[in-house]
PDB file of N, CA and C in Angstrom:
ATOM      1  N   UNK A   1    -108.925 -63.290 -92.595  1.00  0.00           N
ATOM      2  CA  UNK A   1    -109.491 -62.408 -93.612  1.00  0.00           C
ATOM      3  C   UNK A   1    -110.409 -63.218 -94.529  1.00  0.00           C
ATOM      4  N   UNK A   2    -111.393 -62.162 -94.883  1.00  0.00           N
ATOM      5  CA  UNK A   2    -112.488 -63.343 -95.789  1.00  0.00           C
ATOM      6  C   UNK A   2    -111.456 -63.077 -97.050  1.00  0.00           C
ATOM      7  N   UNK A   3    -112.025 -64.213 -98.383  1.00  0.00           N
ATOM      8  CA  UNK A   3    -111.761 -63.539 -99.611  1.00  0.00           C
ATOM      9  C   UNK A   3    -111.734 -62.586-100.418  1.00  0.00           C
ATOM     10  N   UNK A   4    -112.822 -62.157-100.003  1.00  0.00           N
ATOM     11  CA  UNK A   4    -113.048 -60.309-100.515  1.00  0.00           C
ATOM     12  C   UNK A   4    -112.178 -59.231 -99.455  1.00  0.00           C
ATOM     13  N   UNK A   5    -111.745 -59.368 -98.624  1.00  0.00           N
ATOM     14  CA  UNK A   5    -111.328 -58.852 -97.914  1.00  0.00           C
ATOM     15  C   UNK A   5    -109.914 -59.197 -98.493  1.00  0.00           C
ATOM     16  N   UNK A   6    -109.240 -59.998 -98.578  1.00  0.00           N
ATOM     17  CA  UNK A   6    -108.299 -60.501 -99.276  1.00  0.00           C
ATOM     18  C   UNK A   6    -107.652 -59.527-100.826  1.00  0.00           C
ATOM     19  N   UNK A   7    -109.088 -59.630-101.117  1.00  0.00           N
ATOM     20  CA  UNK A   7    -108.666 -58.690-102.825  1.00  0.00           C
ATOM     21  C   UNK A   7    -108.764 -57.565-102.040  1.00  0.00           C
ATOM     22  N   UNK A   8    -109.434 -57.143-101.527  1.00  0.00           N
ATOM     23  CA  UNK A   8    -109.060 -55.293-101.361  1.00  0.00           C
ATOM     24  C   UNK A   8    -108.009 -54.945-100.691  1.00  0.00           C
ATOM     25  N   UNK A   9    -107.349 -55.657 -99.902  1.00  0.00           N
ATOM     26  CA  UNK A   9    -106.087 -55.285 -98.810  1.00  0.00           C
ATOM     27  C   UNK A   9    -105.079 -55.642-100.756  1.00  0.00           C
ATOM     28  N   UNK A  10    -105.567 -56.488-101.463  1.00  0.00           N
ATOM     29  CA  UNK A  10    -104.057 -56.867-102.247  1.00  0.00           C
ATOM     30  C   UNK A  10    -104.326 -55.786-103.756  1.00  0.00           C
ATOM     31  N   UNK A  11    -105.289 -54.824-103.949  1.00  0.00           N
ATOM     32  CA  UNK A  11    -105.551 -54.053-104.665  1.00  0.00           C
ATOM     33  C   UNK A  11    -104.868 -52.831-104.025  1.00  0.00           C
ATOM     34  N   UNK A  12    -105.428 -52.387-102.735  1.00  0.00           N
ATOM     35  CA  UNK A  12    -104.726 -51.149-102.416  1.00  0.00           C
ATOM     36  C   UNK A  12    -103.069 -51.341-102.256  1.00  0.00           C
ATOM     37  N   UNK A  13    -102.769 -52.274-101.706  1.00  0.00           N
ATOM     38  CA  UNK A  13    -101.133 -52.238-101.528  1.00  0.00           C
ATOM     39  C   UNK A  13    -100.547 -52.949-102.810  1.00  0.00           C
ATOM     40  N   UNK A  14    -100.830 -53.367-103.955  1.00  0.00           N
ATOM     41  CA  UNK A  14    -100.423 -53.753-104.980  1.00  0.00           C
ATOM     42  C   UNK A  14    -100.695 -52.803-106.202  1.00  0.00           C
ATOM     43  N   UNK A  15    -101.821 -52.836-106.409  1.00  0.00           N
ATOM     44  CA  UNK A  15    -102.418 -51.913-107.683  1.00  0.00           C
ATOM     45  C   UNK A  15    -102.470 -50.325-107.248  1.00  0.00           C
ATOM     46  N   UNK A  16    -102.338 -50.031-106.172  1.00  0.00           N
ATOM     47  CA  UNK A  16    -102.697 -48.663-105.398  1.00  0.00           C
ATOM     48  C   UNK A  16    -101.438 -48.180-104.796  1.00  0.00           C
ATOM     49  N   UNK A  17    -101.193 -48.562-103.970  1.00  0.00           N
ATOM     50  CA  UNK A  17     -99.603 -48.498-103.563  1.00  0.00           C
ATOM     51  C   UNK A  17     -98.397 -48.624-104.475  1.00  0.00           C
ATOM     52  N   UNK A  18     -98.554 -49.541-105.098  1.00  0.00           N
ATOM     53  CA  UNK A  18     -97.321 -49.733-106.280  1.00  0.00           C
ATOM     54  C   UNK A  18     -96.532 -50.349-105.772  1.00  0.00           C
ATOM     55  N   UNK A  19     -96.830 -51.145-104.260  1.00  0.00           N
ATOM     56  CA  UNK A  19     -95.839 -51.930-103.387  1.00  0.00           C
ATOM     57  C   UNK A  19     -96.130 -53.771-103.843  1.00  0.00           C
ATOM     58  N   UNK A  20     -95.073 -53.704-105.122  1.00  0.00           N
ATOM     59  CA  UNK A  20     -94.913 -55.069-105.488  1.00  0.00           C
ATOM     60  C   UNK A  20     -94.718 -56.194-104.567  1.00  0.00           C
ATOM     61  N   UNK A  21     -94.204 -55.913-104.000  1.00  0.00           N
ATOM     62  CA  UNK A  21     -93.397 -56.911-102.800  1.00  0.00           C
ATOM     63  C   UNK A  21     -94.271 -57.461-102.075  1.00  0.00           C
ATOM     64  N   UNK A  22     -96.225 -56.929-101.931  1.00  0.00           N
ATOM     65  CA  UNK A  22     -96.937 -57.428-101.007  1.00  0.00           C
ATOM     66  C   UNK A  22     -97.300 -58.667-102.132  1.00  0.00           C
ATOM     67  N   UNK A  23     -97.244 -58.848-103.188  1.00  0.00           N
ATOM     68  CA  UNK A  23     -97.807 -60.136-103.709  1.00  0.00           C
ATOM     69  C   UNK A  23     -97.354 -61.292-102.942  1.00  0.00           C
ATOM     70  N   UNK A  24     -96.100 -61.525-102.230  1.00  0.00           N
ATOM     71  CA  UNK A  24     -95.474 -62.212-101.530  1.00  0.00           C
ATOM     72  C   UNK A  24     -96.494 -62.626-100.579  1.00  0.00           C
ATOM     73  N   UNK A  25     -97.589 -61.369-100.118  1.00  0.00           N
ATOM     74  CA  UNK A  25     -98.369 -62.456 -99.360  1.00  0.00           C
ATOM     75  C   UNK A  25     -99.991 -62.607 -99.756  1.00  0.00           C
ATOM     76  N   UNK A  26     -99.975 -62.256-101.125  1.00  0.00           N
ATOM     77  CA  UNK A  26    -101.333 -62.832-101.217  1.00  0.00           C
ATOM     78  C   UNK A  26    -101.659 -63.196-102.968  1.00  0.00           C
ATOM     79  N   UNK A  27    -100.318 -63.489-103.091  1.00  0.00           N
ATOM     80  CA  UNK A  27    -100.193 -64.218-103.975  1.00  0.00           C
ATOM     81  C   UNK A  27     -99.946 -65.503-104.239  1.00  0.00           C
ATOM     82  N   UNK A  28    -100.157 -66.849-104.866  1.00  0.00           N
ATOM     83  CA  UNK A  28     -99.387 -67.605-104.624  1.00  0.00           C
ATOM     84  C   UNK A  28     -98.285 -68.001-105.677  1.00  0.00           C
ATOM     85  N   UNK A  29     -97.511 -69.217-105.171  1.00  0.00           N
ATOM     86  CA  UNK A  29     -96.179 -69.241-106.349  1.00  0.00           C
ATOM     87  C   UNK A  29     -96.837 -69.160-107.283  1.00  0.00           C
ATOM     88  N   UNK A  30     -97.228 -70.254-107.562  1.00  0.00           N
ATOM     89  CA  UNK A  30     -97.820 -71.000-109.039  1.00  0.00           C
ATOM     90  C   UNK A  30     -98.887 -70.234-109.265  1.00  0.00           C
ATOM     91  N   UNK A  31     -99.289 -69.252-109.031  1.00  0.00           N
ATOM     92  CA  UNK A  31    -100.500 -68.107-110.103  1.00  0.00           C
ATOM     93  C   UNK A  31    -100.429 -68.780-111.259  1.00  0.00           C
ATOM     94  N   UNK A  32    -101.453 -69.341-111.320  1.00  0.00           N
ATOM     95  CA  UNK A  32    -102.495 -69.163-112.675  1.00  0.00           C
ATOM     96  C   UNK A  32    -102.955 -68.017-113.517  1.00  0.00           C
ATOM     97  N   UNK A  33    -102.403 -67.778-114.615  1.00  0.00           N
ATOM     98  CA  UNK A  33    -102.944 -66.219-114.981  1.00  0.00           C
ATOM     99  C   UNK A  33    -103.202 -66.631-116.570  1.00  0.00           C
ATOM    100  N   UNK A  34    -104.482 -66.558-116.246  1.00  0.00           N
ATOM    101  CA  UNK A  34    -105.275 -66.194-117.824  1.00  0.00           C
ATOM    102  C   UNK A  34    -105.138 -65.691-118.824  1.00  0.00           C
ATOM    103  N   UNK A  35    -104.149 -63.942-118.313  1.00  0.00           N
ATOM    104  CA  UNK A  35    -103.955 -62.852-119.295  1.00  0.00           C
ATOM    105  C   UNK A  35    -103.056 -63.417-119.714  1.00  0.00           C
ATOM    106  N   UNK A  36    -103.030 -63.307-121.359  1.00  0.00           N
ATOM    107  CA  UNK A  36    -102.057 -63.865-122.121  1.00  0.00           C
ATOM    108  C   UNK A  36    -101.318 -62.707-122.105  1.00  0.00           C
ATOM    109  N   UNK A  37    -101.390 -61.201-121.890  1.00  0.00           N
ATOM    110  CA  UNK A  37    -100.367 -60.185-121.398  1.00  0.00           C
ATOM    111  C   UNK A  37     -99.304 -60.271-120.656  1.00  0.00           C
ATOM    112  N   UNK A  38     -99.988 -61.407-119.003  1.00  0.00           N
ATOM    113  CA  UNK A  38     -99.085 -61.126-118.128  1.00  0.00           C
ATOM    114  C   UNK A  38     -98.317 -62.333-118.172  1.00  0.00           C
ATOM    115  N   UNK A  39     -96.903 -62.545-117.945  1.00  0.00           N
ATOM    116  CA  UNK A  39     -96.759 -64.227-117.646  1.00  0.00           C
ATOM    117  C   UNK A  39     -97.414 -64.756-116.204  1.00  0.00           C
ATOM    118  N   UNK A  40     -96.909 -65.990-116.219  1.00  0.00           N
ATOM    119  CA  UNK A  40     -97.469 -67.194-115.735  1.00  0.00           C
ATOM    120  C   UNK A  40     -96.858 -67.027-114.081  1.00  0.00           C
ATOM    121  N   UNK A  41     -97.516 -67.483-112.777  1.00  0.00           N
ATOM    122  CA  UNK A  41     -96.937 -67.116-111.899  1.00  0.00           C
ATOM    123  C   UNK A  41     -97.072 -65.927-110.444  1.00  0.00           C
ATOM    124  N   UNK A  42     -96.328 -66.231-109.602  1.00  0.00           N
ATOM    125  CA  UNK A  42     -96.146 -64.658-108.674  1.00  0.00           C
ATOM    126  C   UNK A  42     -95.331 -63.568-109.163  1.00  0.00           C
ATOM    127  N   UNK A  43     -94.203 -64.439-109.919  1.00  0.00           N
ATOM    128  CA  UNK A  43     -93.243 -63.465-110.653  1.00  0.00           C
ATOM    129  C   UNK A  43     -93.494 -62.660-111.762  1.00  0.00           C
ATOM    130  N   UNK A  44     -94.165 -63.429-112.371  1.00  0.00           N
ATOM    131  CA  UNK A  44     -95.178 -62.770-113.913  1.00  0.00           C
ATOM    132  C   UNK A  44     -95.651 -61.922-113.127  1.00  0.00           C
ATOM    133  N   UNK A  45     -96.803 -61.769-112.676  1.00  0.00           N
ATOM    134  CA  UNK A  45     -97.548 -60.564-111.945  1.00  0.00           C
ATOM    135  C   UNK A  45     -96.835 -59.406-111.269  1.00  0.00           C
ATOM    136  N   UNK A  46     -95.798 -60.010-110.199  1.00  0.00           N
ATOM    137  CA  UNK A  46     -94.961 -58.799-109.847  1.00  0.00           C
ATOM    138  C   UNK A  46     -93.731 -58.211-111.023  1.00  0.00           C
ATOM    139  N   UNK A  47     -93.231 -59.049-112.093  1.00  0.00           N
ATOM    140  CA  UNK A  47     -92.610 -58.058-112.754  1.00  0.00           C
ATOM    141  C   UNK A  47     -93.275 -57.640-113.497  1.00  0.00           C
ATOM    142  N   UNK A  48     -94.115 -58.103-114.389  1.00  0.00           N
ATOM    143  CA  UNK A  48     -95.227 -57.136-115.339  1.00  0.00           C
ATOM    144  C   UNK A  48     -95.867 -56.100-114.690  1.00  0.00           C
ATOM    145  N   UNK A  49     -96.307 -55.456-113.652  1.00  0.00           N
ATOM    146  CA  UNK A  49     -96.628 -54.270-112.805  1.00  0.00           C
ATOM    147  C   UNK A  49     -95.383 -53.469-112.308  1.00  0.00           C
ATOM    148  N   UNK A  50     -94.542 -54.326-112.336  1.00  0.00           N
ATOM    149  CA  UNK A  50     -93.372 -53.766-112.035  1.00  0.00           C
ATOM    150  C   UNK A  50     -92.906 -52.622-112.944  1.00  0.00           C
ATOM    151  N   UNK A  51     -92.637 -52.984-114.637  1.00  0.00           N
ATOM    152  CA  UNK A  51     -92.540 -52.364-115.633  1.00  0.00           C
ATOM    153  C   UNK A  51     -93.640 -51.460-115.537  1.00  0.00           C
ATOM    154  N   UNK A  52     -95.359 -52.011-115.458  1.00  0.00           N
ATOM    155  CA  UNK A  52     -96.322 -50.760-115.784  1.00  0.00           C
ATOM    156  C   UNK A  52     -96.123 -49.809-115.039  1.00  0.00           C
ATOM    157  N   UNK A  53     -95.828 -49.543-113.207  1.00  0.00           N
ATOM    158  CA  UNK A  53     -95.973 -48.669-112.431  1.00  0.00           C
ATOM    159  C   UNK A  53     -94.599 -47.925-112.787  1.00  0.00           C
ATOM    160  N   UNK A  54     -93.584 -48.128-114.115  1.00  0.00           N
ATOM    161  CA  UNK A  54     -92.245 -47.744-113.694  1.00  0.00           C
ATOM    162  C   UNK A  54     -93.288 -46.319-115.460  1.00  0.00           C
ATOM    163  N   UNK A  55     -93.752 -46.928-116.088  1.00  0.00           N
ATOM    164  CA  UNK A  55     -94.261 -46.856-117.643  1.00  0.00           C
ATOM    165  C   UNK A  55     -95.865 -45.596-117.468  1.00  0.00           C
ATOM    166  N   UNK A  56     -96.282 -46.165-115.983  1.00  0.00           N
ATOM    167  CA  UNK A  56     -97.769 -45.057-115.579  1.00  0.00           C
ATOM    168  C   UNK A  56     -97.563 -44.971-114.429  1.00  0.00           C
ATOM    169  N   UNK A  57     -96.947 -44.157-113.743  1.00  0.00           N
ATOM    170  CA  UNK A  57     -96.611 -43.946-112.486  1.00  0.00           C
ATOM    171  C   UNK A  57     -97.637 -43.634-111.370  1.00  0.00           C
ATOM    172  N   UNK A  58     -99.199 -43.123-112.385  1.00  0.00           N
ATOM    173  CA  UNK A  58     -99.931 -42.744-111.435  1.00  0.00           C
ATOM    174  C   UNK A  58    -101.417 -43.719-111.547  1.00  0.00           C
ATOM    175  N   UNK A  59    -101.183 -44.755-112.010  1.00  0.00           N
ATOM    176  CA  UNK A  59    -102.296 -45.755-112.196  1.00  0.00           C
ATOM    177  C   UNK A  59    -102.517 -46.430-111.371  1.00  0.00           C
ATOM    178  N   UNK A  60    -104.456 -46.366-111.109  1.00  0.00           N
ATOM    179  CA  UNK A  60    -104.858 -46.422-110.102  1.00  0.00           C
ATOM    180  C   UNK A  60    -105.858 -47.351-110.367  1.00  0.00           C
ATOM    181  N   UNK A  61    -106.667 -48.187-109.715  1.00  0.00           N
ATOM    182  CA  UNK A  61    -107.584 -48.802-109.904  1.00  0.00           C
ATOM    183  C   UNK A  61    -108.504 -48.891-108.409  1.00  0.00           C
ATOM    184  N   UNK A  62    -110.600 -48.409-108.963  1.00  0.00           N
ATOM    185  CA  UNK A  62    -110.918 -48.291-107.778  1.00  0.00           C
ATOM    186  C   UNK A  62    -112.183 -49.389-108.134  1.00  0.00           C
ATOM    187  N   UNK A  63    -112.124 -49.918-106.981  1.00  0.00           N
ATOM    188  CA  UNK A  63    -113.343 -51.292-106.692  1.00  0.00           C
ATOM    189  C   UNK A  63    -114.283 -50.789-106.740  1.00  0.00           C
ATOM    190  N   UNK A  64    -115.227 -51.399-107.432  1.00  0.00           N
ATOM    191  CA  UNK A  64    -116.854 -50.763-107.550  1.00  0.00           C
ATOM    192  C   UNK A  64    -117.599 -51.623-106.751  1.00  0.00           C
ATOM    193  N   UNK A  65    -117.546 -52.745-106.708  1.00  0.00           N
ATOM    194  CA  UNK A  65    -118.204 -54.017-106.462  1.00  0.00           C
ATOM    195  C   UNK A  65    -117.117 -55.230-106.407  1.00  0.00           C
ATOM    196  N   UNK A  66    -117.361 -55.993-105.493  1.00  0.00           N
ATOM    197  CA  UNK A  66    -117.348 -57.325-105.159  1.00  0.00           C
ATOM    198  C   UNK A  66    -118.231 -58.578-104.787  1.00  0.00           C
ATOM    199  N   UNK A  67    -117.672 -59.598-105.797  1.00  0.00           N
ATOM    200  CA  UNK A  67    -119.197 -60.527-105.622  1.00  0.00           C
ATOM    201  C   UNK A  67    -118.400 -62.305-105.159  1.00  0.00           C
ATOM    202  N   UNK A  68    -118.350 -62.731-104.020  1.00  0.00           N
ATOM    203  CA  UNK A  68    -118.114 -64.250-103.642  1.00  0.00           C
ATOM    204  C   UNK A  68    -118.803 -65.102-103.578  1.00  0.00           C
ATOM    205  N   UNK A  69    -118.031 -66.011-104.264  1.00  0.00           N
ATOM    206  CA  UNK A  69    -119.184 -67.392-104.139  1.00  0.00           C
ATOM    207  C   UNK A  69    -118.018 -68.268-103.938  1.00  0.00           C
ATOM    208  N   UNK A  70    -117.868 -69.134-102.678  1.00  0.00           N
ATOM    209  CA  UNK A  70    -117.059 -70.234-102.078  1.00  0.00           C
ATOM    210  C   UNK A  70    -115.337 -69.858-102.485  1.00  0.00           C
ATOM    211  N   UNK A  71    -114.922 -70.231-103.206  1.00  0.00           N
ATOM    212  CA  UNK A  71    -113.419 -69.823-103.781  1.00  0.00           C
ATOM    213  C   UNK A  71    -113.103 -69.045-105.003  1.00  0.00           C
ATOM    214  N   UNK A  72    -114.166 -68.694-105.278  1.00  0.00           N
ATOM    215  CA  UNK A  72    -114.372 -67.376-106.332  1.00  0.00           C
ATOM    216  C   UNK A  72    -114.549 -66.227-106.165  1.00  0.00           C
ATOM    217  N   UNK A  73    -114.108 -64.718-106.444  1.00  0.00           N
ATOM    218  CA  UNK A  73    -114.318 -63.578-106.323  1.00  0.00           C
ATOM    219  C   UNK A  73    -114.051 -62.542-107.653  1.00  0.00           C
ATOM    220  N   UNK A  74    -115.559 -62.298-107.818  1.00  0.00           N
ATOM    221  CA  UNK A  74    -115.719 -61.672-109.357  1.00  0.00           C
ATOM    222  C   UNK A  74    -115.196 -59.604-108.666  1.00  0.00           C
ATOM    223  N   UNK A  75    -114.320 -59.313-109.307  1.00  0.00           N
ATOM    224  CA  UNK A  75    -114.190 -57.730-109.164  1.00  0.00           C
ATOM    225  C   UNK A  75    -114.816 -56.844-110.078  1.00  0.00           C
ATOM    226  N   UNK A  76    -115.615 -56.019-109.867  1.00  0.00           N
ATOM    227  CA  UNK A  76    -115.679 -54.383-111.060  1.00  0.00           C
ATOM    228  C   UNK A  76    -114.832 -53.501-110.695  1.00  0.00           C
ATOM    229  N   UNK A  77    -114.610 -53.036-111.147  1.00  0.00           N
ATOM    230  CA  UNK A  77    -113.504 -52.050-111.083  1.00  0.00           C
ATOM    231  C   UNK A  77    -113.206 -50.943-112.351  1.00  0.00           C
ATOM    232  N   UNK A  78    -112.459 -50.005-112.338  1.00  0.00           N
ATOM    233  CA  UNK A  78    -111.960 -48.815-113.192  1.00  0.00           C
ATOM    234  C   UNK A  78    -110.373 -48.235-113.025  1.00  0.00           C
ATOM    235  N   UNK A  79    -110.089 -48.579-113.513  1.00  0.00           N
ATOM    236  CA  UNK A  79    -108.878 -47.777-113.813  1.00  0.00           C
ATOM    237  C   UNK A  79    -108.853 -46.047-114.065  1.00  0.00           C
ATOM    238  N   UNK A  80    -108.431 -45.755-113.298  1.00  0.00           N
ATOM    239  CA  UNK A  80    -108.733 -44.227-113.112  1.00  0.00           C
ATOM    240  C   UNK A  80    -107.249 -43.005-113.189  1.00  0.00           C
ATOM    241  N   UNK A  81    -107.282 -42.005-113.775  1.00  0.00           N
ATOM    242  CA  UNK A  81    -106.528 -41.295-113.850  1.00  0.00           C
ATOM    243  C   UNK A  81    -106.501 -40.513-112.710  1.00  0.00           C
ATOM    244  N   UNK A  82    -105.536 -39.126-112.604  1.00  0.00           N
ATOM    245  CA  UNK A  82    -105.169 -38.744-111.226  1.00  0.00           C
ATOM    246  C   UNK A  82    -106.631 -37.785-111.212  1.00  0.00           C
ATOM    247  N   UNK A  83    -107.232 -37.086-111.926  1.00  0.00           N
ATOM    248  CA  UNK A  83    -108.248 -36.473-112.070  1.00  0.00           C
ATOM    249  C   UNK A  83    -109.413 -37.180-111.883  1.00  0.00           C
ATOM    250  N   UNK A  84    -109.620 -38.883-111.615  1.00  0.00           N
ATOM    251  CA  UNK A  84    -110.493 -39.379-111.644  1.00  0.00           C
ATOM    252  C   UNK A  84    -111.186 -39.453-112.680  1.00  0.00           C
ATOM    253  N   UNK A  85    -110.682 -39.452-113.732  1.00  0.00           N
ATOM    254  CA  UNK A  85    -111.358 -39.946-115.747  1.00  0.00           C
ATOM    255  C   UNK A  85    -111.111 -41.424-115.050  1.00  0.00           C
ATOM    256  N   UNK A  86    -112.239 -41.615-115.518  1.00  0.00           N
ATOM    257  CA  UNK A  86    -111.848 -43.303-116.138  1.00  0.00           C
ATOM    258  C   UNK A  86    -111.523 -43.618-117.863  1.00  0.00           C
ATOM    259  N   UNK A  87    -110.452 -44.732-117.172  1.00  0.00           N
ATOM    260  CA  UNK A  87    -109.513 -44.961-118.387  1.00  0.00           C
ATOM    261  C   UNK A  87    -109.940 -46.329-119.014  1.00  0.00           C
ATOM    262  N   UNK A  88    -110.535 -47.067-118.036  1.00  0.00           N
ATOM    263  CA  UNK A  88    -111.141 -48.436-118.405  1.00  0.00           C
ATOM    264  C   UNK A  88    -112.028 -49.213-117.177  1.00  0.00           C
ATOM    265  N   UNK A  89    -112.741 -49.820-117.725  1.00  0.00           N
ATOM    266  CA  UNK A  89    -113.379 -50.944-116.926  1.00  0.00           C
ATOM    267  C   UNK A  89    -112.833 -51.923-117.179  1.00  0.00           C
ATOM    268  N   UNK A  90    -112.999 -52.857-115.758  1.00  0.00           N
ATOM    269  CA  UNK A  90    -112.309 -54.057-115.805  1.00  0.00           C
ATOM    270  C   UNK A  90    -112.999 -55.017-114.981  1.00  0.00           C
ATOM    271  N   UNK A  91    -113.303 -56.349-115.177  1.00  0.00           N
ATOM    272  CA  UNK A  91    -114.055 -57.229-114.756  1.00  0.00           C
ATOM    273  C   UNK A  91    -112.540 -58.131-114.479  1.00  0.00           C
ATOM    274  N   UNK A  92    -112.160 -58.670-112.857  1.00  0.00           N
ATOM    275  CA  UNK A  92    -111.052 -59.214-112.597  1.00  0.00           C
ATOM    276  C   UNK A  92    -112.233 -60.580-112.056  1.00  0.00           C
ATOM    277  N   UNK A  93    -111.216 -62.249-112.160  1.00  0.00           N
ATOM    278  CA  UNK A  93    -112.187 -63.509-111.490  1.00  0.00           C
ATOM    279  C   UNK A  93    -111.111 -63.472-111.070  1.00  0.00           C
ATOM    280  N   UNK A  94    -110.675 -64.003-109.570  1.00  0.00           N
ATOM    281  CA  UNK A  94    -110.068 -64.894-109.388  1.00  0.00           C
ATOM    282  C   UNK A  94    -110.368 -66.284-108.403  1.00  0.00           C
ATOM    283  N   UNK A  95    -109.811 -66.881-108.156  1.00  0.00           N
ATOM    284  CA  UNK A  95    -109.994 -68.229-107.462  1.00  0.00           C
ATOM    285  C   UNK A  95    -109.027 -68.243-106.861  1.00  0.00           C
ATOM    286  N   UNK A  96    -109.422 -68.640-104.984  1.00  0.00           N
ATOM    287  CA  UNK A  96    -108.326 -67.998-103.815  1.00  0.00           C
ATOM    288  C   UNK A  96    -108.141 -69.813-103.127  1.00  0.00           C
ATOM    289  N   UNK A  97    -107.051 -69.486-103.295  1.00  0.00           N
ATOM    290  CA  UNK A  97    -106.583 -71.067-102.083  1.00  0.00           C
ATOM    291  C   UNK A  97    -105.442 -70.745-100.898  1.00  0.00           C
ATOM    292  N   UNK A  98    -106.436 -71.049 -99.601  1.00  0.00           N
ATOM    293  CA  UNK A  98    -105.377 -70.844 -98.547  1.00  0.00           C
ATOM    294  C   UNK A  98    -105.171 -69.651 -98.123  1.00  0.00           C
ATOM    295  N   UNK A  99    -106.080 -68.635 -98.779  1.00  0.00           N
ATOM    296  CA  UNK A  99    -106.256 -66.939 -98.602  1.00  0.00           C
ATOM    297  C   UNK A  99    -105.759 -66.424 -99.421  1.00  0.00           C
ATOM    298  N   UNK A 100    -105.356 -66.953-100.415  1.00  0.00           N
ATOM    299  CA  UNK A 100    -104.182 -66.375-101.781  1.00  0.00           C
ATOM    300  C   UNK A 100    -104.542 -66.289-102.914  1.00  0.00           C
ATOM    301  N   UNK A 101    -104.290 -65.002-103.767  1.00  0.00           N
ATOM    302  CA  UNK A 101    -104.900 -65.646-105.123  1.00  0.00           C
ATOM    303  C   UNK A 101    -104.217 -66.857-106.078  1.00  0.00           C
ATOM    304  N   UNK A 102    -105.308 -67.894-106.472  1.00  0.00           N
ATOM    305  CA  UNK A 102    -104.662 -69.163-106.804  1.00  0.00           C
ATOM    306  C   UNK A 102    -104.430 -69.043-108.124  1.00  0.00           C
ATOM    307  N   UNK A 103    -105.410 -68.278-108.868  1.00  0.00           N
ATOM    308  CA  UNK A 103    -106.114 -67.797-110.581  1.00  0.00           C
ATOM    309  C   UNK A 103    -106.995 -67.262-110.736  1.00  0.00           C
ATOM    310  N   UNK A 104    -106.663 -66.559-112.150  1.00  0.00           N
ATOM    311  CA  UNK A 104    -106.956 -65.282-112.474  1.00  0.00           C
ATOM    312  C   UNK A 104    -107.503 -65.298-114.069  1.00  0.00           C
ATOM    313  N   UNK A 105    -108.747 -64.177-114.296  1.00  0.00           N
ATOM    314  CA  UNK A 105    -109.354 -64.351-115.443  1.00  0.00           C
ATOM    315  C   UNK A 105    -109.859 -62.807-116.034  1.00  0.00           C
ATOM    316  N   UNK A 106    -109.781 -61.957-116.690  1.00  0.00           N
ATOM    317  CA  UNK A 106    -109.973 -60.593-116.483  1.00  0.00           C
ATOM    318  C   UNK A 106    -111.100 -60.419-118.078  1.00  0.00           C
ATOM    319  N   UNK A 107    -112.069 -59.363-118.080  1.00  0.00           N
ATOM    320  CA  UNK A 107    -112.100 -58.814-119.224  1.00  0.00           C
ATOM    321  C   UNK A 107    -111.988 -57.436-119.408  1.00  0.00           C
ATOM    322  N   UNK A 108    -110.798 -56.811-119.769  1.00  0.00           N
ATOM    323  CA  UNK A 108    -111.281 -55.230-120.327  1.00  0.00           C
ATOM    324  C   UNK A 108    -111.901 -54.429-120.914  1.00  0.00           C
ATOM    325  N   UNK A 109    -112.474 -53.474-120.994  1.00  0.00           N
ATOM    326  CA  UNK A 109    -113.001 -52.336-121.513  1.00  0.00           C
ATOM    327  C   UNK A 109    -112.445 -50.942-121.345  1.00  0.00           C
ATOM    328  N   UNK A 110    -111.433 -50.500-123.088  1.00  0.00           N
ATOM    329  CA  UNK A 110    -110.521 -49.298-122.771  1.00  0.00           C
ATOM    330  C   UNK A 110    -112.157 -48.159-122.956  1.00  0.00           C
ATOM    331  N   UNK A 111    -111.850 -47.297-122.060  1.00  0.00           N
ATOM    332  CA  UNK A 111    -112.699 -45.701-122.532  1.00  0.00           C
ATOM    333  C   UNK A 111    -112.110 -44.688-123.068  1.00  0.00           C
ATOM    334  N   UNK A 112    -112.667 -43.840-123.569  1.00  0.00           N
ATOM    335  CA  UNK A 112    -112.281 -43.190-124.583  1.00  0.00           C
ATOM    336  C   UNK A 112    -113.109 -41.485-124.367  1.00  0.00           C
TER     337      UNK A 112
END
């Protein structure tokens, strides 16, 4: 799988699916995570989504764009309600080692 290919298989079955358990494979242990929201880690990431998907049961996020350069992959994206409102934009970086995400860097934008 390329890298971009990588984030979209781990968006739909993670962020889309709500199937935590796939971080196991395209995550790695030691995640690097930027968001001072989420903790540190594979575990940070899968229990902090863990709580949100239990908190917004129907939160969705859809890829607008993807942009790679060597071990980098910049995301656009929206967070979208079941009606398709967007709820926010979101600019996701991460940096992939070994096919995995290694670290992570995000900026939001809530809509209104």
């Amino acid at each position: 799988m390329t890298n971009k290919e990588v984030i979209a298989a781990f968006y739909k079955e993670f962020f889309n699916d709500h199937d935590i358990d796939s971080a196991l494979k395209y995550v790695k242990e030691d995640y690097i995570q930027h968001n001072p929201g989420v903790e540190q880690g594979r575990k940070g990431i899968m229990d902090g989504f863990r709580e949100k998907f239990k908190v917004d049961p129907t939160f969705k996020l859809e890829i607008k764009m993807m942009i790679e350069e060597n071990d980098m992959v910049a995301v656009y994206l929206k967070n979208v309600d079941p009606e398709g409102n967007t709820k926010a934009r979101v600019v996701d970086i991460y940096r992939l080692e070994d096919g995995k995400l290694a670290e992570h860097w995000d900026v939001l934008m809530p809509c209104k």
